[in-house]
C-alpha atoms as a PDB file:
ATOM      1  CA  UNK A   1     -16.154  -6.769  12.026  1.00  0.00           C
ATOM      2  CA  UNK A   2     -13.487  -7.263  14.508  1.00  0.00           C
ATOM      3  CA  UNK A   3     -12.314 -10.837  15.585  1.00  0.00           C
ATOM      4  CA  UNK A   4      -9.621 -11.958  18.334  1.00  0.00           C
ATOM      5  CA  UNK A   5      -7.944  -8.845  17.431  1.00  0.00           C
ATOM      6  CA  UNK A   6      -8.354  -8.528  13.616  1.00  0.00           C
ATOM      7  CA  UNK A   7     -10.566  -6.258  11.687  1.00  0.00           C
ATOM      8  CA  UNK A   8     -12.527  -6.940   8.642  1.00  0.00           C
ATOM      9  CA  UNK A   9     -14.317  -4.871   6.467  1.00  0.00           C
ATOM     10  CA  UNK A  10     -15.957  -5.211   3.021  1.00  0.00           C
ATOM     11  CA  UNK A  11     -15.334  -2.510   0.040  1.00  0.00           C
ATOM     12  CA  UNK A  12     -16.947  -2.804  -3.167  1.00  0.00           C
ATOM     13  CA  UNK A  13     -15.104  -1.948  -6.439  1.00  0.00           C
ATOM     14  CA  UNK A  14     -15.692   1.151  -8.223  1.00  0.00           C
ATOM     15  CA  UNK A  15     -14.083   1.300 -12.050  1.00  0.00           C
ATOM     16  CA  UNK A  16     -11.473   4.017 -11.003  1.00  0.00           C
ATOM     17  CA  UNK A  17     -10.298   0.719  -8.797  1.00  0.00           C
ATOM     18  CA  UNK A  18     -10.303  -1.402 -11.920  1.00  0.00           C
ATOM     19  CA  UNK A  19      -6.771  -1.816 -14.088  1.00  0.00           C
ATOM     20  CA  UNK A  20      -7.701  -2.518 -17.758  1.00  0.00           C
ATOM     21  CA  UNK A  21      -6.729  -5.943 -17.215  1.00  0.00           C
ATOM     22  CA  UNK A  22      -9.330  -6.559 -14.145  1.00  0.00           C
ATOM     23  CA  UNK A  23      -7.235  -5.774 -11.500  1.00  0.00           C
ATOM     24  CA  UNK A  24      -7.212  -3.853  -8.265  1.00  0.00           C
ATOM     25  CA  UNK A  25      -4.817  -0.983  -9.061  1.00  0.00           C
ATOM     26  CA  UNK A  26      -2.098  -0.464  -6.401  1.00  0.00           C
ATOM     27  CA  UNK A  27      -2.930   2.901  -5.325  1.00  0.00           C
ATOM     28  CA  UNK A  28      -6.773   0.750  -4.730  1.00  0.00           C
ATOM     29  CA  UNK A  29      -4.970  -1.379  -2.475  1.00  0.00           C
ATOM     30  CA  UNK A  30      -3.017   0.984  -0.628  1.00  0.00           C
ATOM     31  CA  UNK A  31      -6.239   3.180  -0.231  1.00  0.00           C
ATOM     32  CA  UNK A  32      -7.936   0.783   0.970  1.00  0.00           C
ATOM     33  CA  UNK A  33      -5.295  -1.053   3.469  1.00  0.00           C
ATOM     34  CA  UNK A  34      -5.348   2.052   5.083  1.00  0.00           C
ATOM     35  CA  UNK A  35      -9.025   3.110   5.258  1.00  0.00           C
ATOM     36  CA  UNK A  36      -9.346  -0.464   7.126  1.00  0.00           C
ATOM     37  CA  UNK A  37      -6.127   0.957   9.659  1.00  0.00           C
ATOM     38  CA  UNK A  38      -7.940   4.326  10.460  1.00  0.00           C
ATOM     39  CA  UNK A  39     -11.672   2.174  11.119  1.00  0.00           C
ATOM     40  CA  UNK A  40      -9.415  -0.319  13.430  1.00  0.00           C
ATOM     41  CA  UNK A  41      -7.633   2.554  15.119  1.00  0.00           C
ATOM     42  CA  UNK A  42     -11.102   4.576  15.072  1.00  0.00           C
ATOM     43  CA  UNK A  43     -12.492   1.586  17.494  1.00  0.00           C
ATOM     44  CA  UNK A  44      -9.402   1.627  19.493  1.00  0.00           C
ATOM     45  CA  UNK A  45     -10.802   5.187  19.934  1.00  0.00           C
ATOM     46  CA  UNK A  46      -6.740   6.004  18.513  1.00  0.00           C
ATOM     47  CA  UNK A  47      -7.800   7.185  15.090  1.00  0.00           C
ATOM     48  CA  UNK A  48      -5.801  10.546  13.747  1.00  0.00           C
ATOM     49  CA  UNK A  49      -8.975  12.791  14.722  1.00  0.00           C
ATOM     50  CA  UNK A  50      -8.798  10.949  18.428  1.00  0.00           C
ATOM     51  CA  UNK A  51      -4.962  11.897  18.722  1.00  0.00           C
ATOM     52  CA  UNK A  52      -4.902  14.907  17.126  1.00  0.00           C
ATOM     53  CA  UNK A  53      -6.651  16.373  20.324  1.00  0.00           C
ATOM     54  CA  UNK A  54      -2.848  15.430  22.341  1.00  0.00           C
ATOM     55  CA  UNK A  55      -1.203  17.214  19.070  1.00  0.00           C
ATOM     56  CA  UNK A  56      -0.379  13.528  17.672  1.00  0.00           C
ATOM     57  CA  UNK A  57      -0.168  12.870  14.533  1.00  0.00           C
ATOM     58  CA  UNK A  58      -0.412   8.838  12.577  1.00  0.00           C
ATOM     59  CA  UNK A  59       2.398   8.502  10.010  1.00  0.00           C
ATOM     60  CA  UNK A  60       2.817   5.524   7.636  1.00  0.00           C
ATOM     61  CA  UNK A  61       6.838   5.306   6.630  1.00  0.00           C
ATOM     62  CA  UNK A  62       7.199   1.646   5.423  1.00  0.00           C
ATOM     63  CA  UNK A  63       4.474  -0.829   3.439  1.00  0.00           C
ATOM     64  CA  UNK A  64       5.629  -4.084   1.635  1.00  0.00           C
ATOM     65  CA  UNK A  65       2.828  -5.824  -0.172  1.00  0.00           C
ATOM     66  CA  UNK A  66       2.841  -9.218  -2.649  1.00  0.00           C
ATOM     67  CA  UNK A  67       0.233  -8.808  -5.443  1.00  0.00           C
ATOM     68  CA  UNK A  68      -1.429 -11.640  -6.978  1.00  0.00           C
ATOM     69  CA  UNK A  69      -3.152 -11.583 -10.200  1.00  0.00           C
ATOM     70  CA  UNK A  70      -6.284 -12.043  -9.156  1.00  0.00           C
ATOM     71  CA  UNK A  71      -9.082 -10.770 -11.156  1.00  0.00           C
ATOM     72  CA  UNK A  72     -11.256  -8.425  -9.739  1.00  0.00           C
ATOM     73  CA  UNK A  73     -14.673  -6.395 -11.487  1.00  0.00           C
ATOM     74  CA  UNK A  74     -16.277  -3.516 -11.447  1.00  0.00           C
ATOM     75  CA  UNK A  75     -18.809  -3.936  -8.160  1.00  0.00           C
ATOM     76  CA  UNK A  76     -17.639  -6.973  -7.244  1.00  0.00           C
ATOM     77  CA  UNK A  77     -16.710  -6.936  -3.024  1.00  0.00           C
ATOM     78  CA  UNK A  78     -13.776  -7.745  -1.526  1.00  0.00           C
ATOM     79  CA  UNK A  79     -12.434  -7.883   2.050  1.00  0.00           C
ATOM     80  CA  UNK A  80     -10.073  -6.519   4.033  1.00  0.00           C
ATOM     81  CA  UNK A  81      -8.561  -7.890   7.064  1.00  0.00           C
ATOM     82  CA  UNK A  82      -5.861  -6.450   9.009  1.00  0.00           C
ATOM     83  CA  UNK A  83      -4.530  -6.920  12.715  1.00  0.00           C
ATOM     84  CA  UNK A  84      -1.738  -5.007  14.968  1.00  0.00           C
ATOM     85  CA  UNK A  85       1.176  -7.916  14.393  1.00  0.00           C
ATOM     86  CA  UNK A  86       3.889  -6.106  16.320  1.00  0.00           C
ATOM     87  CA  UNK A  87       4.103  -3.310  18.580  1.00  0.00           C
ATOM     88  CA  UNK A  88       7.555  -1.566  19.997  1.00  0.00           C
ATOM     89  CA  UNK A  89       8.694   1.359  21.419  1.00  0.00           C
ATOM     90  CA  UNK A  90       8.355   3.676  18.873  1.00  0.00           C
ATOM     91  CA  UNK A  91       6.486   1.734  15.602  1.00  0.00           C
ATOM     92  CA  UNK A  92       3.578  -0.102  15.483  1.00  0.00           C
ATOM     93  CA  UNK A  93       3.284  -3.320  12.732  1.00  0.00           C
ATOM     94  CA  UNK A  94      -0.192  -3.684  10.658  1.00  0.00           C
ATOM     95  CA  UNK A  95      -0.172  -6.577   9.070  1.00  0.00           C
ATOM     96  CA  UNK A  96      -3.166  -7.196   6.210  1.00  0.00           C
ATOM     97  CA  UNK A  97      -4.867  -9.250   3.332  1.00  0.00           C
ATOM     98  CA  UNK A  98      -6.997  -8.593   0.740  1.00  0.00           C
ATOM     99  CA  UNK A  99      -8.856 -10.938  -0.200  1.00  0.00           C
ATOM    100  CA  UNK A 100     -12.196 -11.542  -2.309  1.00  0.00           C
ATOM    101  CA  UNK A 101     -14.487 -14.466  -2.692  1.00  0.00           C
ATOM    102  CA  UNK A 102     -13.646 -17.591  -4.536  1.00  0.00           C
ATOM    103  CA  UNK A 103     -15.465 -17.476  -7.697  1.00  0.00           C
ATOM    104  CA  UNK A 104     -14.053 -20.763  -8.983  1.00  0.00           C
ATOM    105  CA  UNK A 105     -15.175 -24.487  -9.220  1.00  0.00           C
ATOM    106  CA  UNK A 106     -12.046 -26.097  -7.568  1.00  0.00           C
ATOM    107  CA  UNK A 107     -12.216 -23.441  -5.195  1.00  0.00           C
ATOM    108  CA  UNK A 108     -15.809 -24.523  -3.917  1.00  0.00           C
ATOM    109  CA  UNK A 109     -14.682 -27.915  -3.972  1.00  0.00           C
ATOM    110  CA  UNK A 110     -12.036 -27.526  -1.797  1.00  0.00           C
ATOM    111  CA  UNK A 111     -13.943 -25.486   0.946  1.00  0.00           C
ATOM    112  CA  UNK A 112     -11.972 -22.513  -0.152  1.00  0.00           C
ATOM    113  CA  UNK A 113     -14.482 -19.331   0.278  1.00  0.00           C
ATOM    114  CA  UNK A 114     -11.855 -16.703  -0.497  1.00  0.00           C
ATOM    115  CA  UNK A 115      -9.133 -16.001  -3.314  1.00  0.00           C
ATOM    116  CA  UNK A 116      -5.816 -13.616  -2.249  1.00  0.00           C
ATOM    117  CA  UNK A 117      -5.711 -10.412  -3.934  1.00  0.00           C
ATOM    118  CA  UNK A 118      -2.327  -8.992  -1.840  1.00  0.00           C
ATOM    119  CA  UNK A 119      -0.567  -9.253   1.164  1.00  0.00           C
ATOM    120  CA  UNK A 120       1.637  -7.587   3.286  1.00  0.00           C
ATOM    121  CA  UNK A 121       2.808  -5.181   6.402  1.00  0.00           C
ATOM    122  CA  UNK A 122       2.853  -2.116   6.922  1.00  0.00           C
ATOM    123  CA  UNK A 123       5.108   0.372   9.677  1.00  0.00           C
ATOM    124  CA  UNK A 124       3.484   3.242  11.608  1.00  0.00           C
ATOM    125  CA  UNK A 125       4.952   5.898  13.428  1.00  0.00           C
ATOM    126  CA  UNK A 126       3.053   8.674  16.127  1.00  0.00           C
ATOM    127  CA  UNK A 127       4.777  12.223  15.398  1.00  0.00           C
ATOM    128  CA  UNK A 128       4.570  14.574  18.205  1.00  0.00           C
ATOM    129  CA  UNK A 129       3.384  17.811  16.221  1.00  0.00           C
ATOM    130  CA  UNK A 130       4.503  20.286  18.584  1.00  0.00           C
ATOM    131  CA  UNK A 131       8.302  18.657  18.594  1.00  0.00           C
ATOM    132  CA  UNK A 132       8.278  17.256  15.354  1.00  0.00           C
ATOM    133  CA  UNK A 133       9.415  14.143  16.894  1.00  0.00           C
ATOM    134  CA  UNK A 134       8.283  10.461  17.472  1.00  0.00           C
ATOM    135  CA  UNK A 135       7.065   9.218  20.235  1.00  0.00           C
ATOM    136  CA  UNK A 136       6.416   6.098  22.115  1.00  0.00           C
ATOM    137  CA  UNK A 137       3.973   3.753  21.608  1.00  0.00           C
ATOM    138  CA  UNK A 138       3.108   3.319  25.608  1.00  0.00           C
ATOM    139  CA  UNK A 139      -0.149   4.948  25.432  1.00  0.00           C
ATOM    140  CA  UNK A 140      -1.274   2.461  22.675  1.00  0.00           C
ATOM    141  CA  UNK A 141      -0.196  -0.450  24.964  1.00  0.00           C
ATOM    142  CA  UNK A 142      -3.510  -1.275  26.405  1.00  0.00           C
ATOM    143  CA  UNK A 143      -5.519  -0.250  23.907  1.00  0.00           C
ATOM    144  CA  UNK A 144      -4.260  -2.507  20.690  1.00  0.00           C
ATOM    145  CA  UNK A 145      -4.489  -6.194  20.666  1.00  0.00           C
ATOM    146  CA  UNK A 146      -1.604  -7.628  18.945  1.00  0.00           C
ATOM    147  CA  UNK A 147      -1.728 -10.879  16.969  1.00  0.00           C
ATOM    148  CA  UNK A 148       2.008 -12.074  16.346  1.00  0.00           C
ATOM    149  CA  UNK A 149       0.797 -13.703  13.005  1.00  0.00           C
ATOM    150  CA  UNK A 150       3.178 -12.134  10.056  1.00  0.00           C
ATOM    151  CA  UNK A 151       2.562 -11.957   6.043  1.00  0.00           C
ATOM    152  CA  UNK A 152       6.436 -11.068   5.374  1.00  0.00           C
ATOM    153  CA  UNK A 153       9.338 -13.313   6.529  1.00  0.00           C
ATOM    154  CA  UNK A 154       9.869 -10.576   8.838  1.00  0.00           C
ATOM    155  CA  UNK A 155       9.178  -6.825   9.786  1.00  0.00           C
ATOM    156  CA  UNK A 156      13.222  -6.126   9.360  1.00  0.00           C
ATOM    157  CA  UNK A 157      13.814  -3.246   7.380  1.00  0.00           C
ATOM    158  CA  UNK A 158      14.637  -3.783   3.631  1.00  0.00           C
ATOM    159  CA  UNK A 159      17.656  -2.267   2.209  1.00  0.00           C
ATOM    160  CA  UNK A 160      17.424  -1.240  -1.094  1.00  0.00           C
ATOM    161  CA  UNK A 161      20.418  -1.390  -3.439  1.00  0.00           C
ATOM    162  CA  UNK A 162      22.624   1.663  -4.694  1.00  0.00           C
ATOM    163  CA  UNK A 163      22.023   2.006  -8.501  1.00  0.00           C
ATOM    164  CA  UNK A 164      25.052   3.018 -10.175  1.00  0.00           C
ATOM    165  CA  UNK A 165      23.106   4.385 -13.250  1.00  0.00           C
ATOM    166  CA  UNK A 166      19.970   5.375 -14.509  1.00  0.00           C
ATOM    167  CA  UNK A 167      17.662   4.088 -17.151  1.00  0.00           C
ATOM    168  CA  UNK A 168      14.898   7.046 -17.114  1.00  0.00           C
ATOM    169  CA  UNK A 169      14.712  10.433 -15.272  1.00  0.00           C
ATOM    170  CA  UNK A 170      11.489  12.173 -14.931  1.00  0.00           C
ATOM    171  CA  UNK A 171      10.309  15.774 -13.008  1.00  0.00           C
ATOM    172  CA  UNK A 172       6.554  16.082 -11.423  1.00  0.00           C
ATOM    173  CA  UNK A 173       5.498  19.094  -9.753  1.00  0.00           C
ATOM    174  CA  UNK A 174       3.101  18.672  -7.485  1.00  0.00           C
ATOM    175  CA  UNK A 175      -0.620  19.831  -7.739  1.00  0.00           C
ATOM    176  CA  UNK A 176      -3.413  19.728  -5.172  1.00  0.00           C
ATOM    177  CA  UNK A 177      -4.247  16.362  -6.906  1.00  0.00           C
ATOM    178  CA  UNK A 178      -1.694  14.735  -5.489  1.00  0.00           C
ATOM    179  CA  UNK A 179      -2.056  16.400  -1.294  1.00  0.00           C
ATOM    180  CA  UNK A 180      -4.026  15.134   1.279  1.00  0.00           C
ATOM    181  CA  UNK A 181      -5.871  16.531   3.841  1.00  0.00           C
ATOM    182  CA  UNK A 182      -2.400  17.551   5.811  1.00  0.00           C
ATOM    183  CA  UNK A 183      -2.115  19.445   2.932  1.00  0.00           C
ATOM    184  CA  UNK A 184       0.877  17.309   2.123  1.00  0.00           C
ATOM    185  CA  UNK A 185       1.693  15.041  -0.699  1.00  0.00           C
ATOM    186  CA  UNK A 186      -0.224  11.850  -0.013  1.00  0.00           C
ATOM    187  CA  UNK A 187       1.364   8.604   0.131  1.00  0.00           C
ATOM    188  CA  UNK A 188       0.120   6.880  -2.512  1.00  0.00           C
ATOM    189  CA  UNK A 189       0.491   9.892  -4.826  1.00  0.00           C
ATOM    190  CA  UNK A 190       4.236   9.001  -4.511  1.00  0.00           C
ATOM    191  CA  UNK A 191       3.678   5.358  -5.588  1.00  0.00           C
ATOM    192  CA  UNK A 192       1.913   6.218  -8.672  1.00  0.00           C
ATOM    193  CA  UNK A 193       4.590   8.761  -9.857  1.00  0.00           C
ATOM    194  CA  UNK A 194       7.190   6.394  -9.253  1.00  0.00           C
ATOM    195  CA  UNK A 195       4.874   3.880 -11.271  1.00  0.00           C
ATOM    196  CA  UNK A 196       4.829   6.057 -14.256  1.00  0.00           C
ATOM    197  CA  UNK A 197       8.402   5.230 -14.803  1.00  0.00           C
ATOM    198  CA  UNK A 198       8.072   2.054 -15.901  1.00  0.00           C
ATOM    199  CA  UNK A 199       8.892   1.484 -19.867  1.00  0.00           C
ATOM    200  CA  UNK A 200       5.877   0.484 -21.858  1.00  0.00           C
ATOM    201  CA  UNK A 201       7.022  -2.930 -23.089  1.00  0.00           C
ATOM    202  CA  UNK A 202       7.205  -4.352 -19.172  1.00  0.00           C
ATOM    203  CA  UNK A 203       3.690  -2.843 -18.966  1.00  0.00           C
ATOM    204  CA  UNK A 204       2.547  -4.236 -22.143  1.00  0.00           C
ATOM    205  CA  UNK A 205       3.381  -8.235 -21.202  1.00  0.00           C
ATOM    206  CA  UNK A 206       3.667  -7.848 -17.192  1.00  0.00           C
ATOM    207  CA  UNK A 207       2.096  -7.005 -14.090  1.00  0.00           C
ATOM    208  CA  UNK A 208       2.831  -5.882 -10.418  1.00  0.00           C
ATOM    209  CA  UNK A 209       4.033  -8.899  -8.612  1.00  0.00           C
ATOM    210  CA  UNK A 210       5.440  -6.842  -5.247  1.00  0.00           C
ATOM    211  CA  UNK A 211       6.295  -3.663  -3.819  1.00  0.00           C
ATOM    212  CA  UNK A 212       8.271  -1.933  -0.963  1.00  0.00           C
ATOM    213  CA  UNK A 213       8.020   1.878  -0.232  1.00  0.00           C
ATOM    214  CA  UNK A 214      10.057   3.455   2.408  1.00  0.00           C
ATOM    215  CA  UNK A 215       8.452   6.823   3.260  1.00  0.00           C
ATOM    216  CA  UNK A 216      10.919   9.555   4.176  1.00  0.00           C
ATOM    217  CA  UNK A 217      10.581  13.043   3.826  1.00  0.00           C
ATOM    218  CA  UNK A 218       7.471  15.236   3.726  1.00  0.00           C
ATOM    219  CA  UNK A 219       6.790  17.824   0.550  1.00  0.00           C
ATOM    220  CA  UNK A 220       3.721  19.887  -0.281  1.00  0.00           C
ATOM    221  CA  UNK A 221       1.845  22.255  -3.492  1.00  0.00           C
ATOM    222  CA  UNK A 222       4.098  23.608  -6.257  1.00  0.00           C
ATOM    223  CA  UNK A 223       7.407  21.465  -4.756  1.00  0.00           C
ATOM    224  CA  UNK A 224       8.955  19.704  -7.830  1.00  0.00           C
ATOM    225  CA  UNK A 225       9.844  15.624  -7.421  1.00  0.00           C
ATOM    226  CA  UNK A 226      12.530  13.955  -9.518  1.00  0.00           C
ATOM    227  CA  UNK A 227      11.957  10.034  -9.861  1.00  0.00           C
ATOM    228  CA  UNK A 228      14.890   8.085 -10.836  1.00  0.00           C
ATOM    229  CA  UNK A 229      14.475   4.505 -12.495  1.00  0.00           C
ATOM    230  CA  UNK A 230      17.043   1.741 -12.115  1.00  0.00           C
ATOM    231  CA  UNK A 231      16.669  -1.778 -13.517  1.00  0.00           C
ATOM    232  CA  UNK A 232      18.175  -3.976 -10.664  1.00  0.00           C
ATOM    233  CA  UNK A 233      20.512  -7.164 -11.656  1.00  0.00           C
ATOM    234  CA  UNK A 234      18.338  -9.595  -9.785  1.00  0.00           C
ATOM    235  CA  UNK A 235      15.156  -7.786 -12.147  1.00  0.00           C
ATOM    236  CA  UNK A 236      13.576  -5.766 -10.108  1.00  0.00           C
ATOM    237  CA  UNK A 237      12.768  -1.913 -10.289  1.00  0.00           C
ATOM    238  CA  UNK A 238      14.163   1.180  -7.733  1.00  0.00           C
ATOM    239  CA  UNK A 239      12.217   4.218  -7.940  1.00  0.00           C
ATOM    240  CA  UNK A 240      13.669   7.042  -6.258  1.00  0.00           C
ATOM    241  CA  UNK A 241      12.192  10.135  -5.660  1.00  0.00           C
ATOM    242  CA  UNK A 242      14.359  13.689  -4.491  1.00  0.00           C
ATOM    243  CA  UNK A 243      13.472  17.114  -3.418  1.00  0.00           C
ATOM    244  CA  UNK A 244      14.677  19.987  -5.685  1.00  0.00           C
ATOM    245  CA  UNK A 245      17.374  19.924  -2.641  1.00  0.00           C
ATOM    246  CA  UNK A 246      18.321  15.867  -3.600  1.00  0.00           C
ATOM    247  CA  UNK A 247      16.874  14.536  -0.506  1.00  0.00           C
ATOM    248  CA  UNK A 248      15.512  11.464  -1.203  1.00  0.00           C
ATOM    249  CA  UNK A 249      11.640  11.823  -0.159  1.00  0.00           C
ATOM    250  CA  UNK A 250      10.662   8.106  -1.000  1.00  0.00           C
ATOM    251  CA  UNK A 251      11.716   5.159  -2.403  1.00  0.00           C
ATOM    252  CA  UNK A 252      10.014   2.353  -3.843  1.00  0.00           C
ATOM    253  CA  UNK A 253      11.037  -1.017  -4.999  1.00  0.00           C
ATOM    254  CA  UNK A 254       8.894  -3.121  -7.683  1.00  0.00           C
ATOM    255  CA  UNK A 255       8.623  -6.416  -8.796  1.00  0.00           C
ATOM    256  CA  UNK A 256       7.149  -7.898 -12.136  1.00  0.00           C
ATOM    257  CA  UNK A 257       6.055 -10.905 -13.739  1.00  0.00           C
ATOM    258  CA  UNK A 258       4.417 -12.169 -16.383  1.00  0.00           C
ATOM    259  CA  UNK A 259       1.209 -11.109 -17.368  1.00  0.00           C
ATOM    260  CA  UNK A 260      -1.573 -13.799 -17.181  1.00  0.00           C
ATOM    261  CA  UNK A 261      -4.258 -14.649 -19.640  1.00  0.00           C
ATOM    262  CA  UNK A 262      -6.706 -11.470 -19.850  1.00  0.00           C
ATOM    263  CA  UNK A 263     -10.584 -12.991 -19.242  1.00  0.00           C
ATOM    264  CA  UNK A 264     -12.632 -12.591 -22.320  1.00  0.00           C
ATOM    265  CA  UNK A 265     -14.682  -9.771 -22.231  1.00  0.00           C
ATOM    266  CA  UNK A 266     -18.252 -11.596 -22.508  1.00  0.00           C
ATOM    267  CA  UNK A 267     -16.558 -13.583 -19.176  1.00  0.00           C
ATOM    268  CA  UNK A 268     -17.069  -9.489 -17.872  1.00  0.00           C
ATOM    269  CA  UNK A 269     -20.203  -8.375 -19.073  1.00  0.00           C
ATOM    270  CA  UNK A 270     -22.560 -12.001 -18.858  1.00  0.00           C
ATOM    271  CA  UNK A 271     -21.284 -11.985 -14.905  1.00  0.00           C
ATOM    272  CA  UNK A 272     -24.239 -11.568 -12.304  1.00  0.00           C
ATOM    273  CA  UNK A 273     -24.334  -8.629 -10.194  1.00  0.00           C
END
């Protein structure tokens, strides 16, 4: 469905989606974010396999996203809706929601028919395959609709701080698991091994709250990652991933807070389908 320049569409949860404590995992919501951005672009007739044909290429280098703890099931639906928010010279702004319907009594009291799962924007880039370089956004000009309506304070940049220690150090090498169909390690294959750093006892009492991935370098099959983890003052979480060179290929930034009450499990299975 596309209104006044946003597009909708409607997924249904599948139980590799589903966190043991109900929840959309985040590499759920980033798949999904961006299946919705390639069925916009596709009816903008500007989707990768439209481009390619000018040797174009789509590339994602920034997403922030606020999580709520929303519970979610196994083949329940949810929605989501994303629109072109900004559009420069050289990047184009997605902003999105994900949201599913409001299951609860105050919620149908209030008129409310959906419940927030996450928010957020996202950064895209076209790379110029021959050239290896970016280009403009003019050919995209009359094709997007853009809807100045934001779901971060602003689309600035955020500058992550420079740890001056580390409190865990892990390798991954990657495996064809982890590539996409550019035959390069996929985007959300970063933010799970950066995930995997987190100690057990945040795990154990917290959840996702936020996150901000800058996406920087390219690596492919066999390449090994090293993901450093730094516990920020202010509480947070830097996860940075290097090259066997040190390049940093990504970093992420994560934010946690306190787990909610888990729903009892007969809440789960008595549900209606």
């Amino acid at each position: 469905m596309n209104t006044e320049g946003k597009y909708r569409h409607t997924y249904t949860a599948t139980a590799s989606d589903i966190t043991p404590l109900y929840r959309l995992t985040p590499n759920a919501m980033l798949m999904y974010f961006q299946d919705s951005f390639a069925r916009l672009m596709t009816i903008h007739h500007v989707a990768a396999f439209d481009i390619v044909k000018q040797h174009r290429m789509w590339v994602i280098t920034e997403v922030q996203m606020d999580i709520r703890p929303t519970v979610t099931y196994w083949s329940e639906d949810f929605t989501v809706e994303i629109w072109v928010s900004e559009l420069t010279s050289l990047r184009i702004y997605c902003d999105f929601r994900i949201v599913r319907k409001d299951r609860s009594t105050s919620g149908r009291l209030q008129g409310k028919n959906e419940q927030l799962i996450a928010s957020g924007t996202s950064q895209w880039n076209i790379l110029n395959l021959d050239t290896k370089r970016l280009e403009t956004t003019d050919f995209l000009a009359d094709k997007l609709t853009v809807v100045p309506e934001l779901m971060t304070a602003s689309h600035k940049k955020v500058r992550f701080p420079k740890p001056q220690s580390f409190d865990m150090l892990m390798e991954h090498r990657a495996t064809r698991l982890d590539l996409d169909f550019n035959f390069h390690v996929s985007n959300r294959s970063y933010v799970t091994i950066a995930l995997l750093t987190m100690p057990d006892e945040v795990l154990a009492s917290q959840t996702l709250a936020s996150v901000i991935v800058h996406w920087l370098h390219e690596t492919y099959l066999d390449e090994t990652l090293t993901c450093h983890m730094s516990h920020i003052d202010d509480g947070s979480y830097l996860h940075t991933l290097t090259n066997a060179e040190g390049i940093v290929v990504c970093e992420l930034m994560s934010r946690w807070q306190q787990q909610p009450e888990i729903p009892e499990v007969s809440e789960v299975l008595n549900r209606h389908l």
